[in-house]
C-alpha atoms as a PDB file:
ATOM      1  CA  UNK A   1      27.302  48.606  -0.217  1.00  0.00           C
ATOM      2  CA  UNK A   2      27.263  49.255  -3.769  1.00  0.00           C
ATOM      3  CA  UNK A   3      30.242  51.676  -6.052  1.00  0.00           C
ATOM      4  CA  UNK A   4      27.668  53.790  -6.607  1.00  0.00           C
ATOM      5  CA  UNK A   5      25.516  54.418  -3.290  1.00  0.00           C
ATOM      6  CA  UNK A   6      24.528  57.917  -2.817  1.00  0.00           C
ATOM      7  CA  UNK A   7      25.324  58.416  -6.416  1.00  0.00           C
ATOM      8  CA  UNK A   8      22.734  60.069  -9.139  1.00  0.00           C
ATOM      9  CA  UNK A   9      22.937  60.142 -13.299  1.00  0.00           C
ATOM     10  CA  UNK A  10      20.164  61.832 -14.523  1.00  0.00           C
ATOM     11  CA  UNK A  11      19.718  62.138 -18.524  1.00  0.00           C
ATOM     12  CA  UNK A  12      17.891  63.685 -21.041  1.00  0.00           C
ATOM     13  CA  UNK A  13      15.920  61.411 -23.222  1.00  0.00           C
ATOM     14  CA  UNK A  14      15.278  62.103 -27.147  1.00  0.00           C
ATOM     15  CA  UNK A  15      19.062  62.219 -28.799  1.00  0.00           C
ATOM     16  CA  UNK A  16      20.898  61.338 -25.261  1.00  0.00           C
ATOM     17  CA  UNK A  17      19.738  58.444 -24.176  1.00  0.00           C
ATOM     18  CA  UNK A  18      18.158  57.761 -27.371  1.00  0.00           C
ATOM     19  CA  UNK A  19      20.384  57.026 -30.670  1.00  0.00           C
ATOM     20  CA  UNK A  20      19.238  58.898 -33.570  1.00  0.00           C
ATOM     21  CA  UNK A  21      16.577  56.578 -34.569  1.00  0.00           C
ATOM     22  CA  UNK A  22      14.612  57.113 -31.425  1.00  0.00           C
ATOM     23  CA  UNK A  23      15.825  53.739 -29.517  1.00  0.00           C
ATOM     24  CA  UNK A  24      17.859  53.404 -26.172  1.00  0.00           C
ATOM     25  CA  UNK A  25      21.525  51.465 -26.956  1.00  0.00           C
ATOM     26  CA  UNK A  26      21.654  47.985 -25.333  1.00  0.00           C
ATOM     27  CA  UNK A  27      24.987  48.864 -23.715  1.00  0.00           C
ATOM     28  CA  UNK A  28      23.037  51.785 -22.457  1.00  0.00           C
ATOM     29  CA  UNK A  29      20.506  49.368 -20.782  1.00  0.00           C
ATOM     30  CA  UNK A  30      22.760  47.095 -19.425  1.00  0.00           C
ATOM     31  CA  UNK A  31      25.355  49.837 -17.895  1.00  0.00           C
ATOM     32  CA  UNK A  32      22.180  51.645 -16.142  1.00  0.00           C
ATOM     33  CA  UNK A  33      21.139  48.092 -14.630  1.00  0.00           C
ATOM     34  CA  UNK A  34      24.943  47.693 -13.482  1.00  0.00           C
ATOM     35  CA  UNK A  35      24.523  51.538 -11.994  1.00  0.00           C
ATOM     36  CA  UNK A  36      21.334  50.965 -10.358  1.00  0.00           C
ATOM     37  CA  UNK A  37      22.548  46.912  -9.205  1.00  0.00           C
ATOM     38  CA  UNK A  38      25.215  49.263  -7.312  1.00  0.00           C
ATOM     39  CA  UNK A  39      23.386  51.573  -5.594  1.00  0.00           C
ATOM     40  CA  UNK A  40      22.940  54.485  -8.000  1.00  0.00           C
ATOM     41  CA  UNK A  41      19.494  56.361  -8.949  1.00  0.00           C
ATOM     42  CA  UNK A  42      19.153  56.858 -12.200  1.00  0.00           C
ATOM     43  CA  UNK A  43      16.250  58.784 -13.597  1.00  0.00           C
ATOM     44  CA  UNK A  44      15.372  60.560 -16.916  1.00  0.00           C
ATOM     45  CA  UNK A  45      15.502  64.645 -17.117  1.00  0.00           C
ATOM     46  CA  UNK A  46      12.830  65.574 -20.318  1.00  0.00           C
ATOM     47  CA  UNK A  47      10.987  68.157 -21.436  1.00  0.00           C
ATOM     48  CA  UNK A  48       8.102  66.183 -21.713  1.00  0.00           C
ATOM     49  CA  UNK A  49       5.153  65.810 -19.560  1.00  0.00           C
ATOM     50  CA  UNK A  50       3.749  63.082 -17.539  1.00  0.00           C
ATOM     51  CA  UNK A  51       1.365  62.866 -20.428  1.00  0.00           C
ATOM     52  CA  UNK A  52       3.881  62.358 -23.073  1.00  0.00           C
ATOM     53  CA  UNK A  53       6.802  60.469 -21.124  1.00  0.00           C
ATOM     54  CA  UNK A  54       5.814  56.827 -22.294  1.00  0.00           C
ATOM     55  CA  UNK A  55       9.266  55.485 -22.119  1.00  0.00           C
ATOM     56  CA  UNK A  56       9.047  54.704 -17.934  1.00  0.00           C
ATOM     57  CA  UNK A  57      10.918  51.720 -16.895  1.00  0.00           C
ATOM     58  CA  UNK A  58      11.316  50.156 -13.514  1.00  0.00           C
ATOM     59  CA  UNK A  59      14.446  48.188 -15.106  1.00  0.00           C
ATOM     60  CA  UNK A  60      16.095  51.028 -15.419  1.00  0.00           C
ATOM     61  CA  UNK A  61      14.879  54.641 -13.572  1.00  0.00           C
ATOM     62  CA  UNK A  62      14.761  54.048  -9.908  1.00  0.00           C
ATOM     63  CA  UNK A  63      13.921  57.639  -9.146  1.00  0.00           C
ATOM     64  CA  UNK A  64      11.322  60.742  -9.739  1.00  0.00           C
ATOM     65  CA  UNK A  65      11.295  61.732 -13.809  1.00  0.00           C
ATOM     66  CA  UNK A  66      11.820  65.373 -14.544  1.00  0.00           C
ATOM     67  CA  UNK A  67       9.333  66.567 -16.882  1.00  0.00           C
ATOM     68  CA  UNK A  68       8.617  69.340 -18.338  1.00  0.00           C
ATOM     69  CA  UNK A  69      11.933  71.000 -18.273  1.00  0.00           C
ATOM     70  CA  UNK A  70      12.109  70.852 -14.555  1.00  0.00           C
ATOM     71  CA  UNK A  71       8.856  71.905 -13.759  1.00  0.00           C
ATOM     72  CA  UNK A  72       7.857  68.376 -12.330  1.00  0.00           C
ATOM     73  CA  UNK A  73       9.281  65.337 -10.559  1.00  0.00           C
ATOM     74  CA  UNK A  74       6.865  62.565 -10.620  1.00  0.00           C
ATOM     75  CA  UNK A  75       7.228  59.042  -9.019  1.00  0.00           C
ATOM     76  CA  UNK A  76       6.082  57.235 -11.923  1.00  0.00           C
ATOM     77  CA  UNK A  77       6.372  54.037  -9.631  1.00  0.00           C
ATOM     78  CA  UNK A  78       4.294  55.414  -6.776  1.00  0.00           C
ATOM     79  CA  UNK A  79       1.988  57.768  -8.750  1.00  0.00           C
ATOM     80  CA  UNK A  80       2.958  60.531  -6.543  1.00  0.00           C
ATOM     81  CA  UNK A  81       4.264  64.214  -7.756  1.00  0.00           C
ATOM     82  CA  UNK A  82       7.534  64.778  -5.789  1.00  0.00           C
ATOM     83  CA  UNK A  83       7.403  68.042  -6.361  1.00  0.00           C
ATOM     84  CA  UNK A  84       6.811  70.929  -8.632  1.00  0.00           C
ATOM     85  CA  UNK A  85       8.283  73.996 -10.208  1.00  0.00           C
ATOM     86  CA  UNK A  86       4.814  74.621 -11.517  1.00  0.00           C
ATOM     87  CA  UNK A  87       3.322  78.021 -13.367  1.00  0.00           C
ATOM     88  CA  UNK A  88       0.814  79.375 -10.264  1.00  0.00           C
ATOM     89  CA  UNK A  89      -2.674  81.304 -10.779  1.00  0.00           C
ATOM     90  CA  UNK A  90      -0.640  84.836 -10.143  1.00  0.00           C
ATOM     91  CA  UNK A  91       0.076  84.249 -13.549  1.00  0.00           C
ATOM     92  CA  UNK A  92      -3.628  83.880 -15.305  1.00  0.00           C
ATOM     93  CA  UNK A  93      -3.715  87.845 -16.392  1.00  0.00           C
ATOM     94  CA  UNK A  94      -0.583  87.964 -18.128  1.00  0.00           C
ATOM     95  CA  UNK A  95      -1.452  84.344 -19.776  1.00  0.00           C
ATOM     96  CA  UNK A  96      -4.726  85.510 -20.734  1.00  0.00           C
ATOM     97  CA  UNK A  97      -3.493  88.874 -22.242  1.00  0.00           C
ATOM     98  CA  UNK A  98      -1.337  87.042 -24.200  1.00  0.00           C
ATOM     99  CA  UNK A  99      -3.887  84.688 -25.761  1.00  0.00           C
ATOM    100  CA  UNK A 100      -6.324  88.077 -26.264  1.00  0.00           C
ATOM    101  CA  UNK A 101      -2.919  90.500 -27.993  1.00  0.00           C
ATOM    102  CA  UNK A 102      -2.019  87.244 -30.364  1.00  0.00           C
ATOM    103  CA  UNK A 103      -5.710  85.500 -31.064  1.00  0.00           C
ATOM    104  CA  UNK A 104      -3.627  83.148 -34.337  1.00  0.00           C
ATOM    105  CA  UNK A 105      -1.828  81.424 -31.363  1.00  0.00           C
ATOM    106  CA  UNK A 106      -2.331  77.483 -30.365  1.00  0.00           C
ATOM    107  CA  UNK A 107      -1.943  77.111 -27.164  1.00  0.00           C
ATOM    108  CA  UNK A 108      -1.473  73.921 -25.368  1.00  0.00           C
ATOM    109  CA  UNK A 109      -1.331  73.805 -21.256  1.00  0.00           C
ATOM    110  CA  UNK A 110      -0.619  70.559 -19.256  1.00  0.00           C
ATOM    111  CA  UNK A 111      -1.589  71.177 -15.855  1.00  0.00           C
ATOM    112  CA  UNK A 112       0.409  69.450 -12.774  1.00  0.00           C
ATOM    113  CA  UNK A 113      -2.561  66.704 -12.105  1.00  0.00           C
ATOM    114  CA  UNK A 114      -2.779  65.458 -15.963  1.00  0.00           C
ATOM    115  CA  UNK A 115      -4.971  67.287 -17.395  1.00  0.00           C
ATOM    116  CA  UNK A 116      -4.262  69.011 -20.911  1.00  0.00           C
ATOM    117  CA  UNK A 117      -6.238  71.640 -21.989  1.00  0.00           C
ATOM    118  CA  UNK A 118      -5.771  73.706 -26.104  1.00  0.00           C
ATOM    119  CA  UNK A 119      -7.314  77.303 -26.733  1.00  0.00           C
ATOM    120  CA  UNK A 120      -7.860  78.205 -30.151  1.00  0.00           C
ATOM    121  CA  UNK A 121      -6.717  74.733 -31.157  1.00  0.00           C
ATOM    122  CA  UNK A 122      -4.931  74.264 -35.150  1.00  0.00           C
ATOM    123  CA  UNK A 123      -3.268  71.767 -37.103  1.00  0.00           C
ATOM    124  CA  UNK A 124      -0.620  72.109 -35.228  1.00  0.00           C
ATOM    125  CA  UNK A 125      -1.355  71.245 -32.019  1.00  0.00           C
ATOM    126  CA  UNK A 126      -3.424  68.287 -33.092  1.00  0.00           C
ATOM    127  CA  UNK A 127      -0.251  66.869 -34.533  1.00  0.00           C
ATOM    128  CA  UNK A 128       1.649  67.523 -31.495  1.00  0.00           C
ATOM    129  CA  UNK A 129      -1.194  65.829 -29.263  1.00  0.00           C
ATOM    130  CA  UNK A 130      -0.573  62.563 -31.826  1.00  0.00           C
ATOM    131  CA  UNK A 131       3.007  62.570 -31.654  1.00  0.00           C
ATOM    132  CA  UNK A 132       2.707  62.723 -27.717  1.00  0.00           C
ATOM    133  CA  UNK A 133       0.071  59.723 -28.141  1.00  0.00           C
ATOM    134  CA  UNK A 134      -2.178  61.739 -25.807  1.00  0.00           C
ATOM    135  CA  UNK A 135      -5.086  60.102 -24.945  1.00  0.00           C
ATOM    136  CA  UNK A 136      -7.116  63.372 -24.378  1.00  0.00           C
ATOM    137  CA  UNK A 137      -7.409  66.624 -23.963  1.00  0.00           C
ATOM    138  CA  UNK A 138     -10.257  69.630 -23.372  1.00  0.00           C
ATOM    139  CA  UNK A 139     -11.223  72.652 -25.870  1.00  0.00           C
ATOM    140  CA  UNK A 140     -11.143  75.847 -23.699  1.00  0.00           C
ATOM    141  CA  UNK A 141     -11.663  79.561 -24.540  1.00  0.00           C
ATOM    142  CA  UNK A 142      -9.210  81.340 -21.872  1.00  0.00           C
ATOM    143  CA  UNK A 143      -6.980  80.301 -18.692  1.00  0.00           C
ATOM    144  CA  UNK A 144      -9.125  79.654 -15.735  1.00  0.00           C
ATOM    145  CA  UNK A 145      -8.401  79.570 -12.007  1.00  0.00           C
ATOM    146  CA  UNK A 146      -9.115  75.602 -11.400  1.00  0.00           C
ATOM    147  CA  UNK A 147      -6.406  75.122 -14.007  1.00  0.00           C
ATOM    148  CA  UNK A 148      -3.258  75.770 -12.310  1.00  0.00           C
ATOM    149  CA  UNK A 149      -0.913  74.571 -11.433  1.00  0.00           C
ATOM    150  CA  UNK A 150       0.362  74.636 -14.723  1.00  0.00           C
ATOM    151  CA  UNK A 151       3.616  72.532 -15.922  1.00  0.00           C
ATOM    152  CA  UNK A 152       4.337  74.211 -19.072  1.00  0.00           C
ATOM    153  CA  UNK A 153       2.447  76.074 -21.699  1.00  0.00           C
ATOM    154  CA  UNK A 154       3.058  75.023 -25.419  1.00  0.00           C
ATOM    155  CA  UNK A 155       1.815  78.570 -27.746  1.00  0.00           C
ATOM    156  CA  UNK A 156       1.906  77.200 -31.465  1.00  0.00           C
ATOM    157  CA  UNK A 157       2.899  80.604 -33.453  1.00  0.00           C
ATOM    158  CA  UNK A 158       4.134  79.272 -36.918  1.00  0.00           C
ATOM    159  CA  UNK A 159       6.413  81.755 -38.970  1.00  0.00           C
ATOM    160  CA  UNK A 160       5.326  84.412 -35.651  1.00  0.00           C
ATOM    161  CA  UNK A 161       7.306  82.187 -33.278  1.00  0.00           C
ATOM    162  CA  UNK A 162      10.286  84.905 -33.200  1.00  0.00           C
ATOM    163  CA  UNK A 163       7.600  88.117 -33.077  1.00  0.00           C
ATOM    164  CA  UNK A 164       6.090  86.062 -30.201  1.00  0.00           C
ATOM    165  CA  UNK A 165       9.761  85.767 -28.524  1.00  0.00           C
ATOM    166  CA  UNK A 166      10.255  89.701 -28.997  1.00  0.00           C
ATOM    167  CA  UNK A 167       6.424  90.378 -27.370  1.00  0.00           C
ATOM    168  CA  UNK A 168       8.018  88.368 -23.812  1.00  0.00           C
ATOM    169  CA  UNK A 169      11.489  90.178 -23.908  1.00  0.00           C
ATOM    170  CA  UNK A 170       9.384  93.540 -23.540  1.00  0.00           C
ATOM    171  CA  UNK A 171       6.625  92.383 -21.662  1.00  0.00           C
ATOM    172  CA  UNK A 172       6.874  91.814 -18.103  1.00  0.00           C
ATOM    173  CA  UNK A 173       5.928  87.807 -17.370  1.00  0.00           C
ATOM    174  CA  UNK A 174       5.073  87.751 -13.936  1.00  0.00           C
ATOM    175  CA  UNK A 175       6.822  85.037 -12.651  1.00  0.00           C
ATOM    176  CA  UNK A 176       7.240  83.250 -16.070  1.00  0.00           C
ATOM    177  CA  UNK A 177       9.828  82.726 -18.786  1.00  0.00           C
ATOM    178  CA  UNK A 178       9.912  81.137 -22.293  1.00  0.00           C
ATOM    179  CA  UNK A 179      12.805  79.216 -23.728  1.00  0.00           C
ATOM    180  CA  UNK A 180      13.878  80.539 -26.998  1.00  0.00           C
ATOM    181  CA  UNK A 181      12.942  78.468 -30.052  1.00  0.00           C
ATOM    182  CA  UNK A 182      14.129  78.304 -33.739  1.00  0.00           C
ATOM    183  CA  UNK A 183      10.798  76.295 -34.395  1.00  0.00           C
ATOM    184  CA  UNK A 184       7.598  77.382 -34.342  1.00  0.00           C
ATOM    185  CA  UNK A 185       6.683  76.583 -30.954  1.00  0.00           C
ATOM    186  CA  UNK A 186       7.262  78.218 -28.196  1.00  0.00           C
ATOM    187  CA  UNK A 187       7.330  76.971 -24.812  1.00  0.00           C
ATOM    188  CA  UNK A 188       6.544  78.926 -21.176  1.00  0.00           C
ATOM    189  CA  UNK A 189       7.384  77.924 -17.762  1.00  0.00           C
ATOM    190  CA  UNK A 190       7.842  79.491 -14.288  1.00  0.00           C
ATOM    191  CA  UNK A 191      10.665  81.007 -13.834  1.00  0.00           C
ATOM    192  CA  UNK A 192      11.698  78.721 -11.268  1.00  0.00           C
ATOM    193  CA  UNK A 193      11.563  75.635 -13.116  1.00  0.00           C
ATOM    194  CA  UNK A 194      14.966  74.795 -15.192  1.00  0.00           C
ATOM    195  CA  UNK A 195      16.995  71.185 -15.068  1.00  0.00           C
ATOM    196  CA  UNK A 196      19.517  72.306 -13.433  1.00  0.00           C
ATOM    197  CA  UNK A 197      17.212  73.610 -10.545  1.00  0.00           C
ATOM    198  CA  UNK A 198      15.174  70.308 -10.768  1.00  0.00           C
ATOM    199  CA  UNK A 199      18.637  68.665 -10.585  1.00  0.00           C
ATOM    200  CA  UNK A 200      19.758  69.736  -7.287  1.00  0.00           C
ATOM    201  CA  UNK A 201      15.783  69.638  -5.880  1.00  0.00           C
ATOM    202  CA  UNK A 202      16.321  65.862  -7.112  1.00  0.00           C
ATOM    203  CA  UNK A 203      19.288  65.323  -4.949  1.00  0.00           C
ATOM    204  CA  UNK A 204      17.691  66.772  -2.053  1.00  0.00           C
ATOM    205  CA  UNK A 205      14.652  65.005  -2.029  1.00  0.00           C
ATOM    206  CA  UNK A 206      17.024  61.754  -2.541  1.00  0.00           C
ATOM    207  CA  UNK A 207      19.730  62.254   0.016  1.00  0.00           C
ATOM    208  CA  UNK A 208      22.464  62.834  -2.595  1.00  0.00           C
ATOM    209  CA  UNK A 209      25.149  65.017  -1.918  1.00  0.00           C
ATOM    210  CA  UNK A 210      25.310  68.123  -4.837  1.00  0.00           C
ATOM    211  CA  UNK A 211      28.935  66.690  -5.933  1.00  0.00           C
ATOM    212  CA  UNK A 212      27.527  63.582  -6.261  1.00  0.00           C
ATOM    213  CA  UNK A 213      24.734  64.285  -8.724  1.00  0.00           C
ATOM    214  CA  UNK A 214      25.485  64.229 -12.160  1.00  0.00           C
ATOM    215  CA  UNK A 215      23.726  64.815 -15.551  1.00  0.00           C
ATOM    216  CA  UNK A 216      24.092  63.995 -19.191  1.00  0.00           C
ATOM    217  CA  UNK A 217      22.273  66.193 -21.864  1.00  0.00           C
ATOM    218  CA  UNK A 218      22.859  66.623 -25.840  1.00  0.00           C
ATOM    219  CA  UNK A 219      20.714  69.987 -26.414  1.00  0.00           C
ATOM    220  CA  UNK A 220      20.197  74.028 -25.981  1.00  0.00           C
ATOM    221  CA  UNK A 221      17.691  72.903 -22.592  1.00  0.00           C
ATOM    222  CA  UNK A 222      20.065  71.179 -21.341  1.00  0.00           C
ATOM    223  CA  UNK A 223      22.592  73.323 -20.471  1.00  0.00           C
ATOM    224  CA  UNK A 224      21.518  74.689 -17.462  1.00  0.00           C
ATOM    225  CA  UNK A 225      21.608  70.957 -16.358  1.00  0.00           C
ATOM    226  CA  UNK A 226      24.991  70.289 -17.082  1.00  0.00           C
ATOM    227  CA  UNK A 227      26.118  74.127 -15.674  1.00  0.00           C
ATOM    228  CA  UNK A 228      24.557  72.876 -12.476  1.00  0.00           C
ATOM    229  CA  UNK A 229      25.984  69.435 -12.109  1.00  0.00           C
ATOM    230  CA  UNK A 230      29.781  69.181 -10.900  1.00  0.00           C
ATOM    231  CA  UNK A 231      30.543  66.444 -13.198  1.00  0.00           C
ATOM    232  CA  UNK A 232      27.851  66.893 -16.337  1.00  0.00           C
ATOM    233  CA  UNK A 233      28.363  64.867 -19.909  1.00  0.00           C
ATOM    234  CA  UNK A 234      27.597  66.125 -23.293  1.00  0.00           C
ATOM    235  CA  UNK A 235      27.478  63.523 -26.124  1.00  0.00           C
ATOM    236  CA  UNK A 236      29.625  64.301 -28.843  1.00  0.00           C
ATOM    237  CA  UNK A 237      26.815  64.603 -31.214  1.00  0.00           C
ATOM    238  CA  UNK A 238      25.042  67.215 -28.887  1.00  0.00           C
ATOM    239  CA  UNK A 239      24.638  70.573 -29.828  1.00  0.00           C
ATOM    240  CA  UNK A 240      27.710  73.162 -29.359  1.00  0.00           C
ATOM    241  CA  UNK A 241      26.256  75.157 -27.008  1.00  0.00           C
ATOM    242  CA  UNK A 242      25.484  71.710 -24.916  1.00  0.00           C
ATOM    243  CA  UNK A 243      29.116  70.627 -25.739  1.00  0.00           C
ATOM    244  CA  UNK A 244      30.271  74.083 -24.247  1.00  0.00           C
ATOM    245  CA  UNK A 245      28.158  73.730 -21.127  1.00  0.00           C
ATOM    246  CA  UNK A 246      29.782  70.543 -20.197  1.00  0.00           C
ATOM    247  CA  UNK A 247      32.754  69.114 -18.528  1.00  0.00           C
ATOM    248  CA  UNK A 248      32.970  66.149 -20.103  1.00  0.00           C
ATOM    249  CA  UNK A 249      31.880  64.750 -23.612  1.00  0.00           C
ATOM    250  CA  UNK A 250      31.588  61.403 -24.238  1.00  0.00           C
ATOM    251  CA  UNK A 251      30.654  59.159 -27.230  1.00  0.00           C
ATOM    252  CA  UNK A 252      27.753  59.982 -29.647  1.00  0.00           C
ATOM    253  CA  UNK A 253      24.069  58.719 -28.681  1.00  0.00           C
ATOM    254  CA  UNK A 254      24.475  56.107 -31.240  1.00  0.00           C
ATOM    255  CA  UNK A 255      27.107  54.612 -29.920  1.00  0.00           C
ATOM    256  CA  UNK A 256      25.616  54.660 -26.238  1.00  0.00           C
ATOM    257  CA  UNK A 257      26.913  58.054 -24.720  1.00  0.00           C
ATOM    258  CA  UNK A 258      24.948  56.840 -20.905  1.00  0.00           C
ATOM    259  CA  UNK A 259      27.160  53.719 -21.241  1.00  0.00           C
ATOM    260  CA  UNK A 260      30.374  55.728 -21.662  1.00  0.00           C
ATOM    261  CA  UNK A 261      29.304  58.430 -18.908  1.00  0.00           C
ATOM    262  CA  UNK A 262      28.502  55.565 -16.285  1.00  0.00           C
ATOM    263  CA  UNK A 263      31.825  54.158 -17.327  1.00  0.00           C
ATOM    264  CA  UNK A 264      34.031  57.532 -16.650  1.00  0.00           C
ATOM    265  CA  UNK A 265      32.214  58.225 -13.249  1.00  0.00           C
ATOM    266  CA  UNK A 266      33.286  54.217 -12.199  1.00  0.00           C
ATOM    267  CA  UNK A 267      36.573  54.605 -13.126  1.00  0.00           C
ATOM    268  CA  UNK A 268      37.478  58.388 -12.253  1.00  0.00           C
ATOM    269  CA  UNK A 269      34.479  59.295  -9.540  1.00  0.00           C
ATOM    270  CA  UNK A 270      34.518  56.531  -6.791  1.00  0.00           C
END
């Protein structure tokens, strides 16, 4: 029996588990091996999709990725979706009336069995497709039936991204939501999907008790997450309003915030 059976640490991944120069902290690696080594699951929390999550390692996640803001676990190991928070086909009409009311939009959609799909497809969303390193993806005209499930939508609206924000707080979204943006895209989900959600669904589907679950996040999508989780960790570069959501902060990313979180739940948690 290891310190750390029936324990979970999920984290977010760009600025958490990453330092500021996009690389994961050695004492971060090794303290994650020493969790896992002792029983723990340890998995990554993102909003990123299977198709732009390139960062999977059996040395150190041990359990279903959360992707796309909680709208997806998937067993990286097994190739298996453990389950899904996923937009469903009720939602095509109000999709495609927003494509048809804002024709200037880009807008990406990753469905939940890898495909990726762009309508009315700009500069934009080609650089977004080469930061994700995708592979490949398919030109359509308007949201189809044999599309969905869909993980998340991406809309590229440029300077329109807050007149885009103001068309879904008076519009009724079906059983959608977006998650407010100061950039210029904007990103929609179903209105079930969240972290923190995904956090306790995680737990389930792993055996691990809720107060036993924990989470460490650094931004404004996180904070659901670390609401959620009992015990949740902010690093003390995060943002403020991920600082406010959580009960603990620990060191900045650079200096290997993971490391310091896996250190406080040892020595004040079992």
């Amino acid at each position: 029996m290891g310190i750390f059976d029936g324990y979970l640490l999920a984290s977010d991944f760009d600025g958490t588990l990453t330092g500021s120069d996009g690389n994961i902290r050695e004492n971060n690696i090794d303290a994650i091996k020493y969790f896992i080594r002792e029983g723990g699951f340890f998995t990554i929390s993102t909003g990123r999709t299977r198709e732009g999550f390139h960062k999977y390692s059996e040395t150190i996640i041990n359990a279903p990725v959360l992707l796309g803001n909680g709208a997806m676990a998937y067993d990286y190991k097994t190739e298996k979706i453990a389950f899904t928070n996923a937009i469903g086909v009720e939602n095509i009409d109000a999709l495609n009336r927003m494509i048809a009311e804002h024709p200037y939009l880009g807008t990406e959609l990753y469905t939940a069995d890898g495909r990726v799909f762009v309508i009315n497809k700009n500069e934009a969303n080609l650089r977004h497709f080469d930061a994700l390193k995708l592979a490949s993806f398919s030109d359509a005209e308007k949201f189809s039936e044999d599309m969905f499930p869909i993980v998340k939508v991406m809309v590229s609206a440029g300077e329109r991204a807050k007149k885009l924000q103001e068309y879904f707080d008076r519009t009724d979204m079906c059983s959608m939501k977006y998650i407010p943006t100061r950039g210029s895209f904007v990103e929609i989900l179903s209105a079930s999907s969240g972290k923190g959600n995904a956090l306790h669904q995680l737990a389930d589907y792993l055996g691990v008790e809720k107060s036993k679950a924990f989470c460490i996040g650094d931004g404004s999508n996180d904070t659901d997450m670390l609401e959620a989780a009992e015990t949740s960790f902010c690093p003390s570069s995060g943002e403020e309003l991920a600082r406010n959501a959580a009960k603990v902060i620990v060191c900045s990313s650079d200096e290997g915030c993971v490391a310091d979180a896996i250190g406080y739940i040892e020595k004040n948690l079992t």
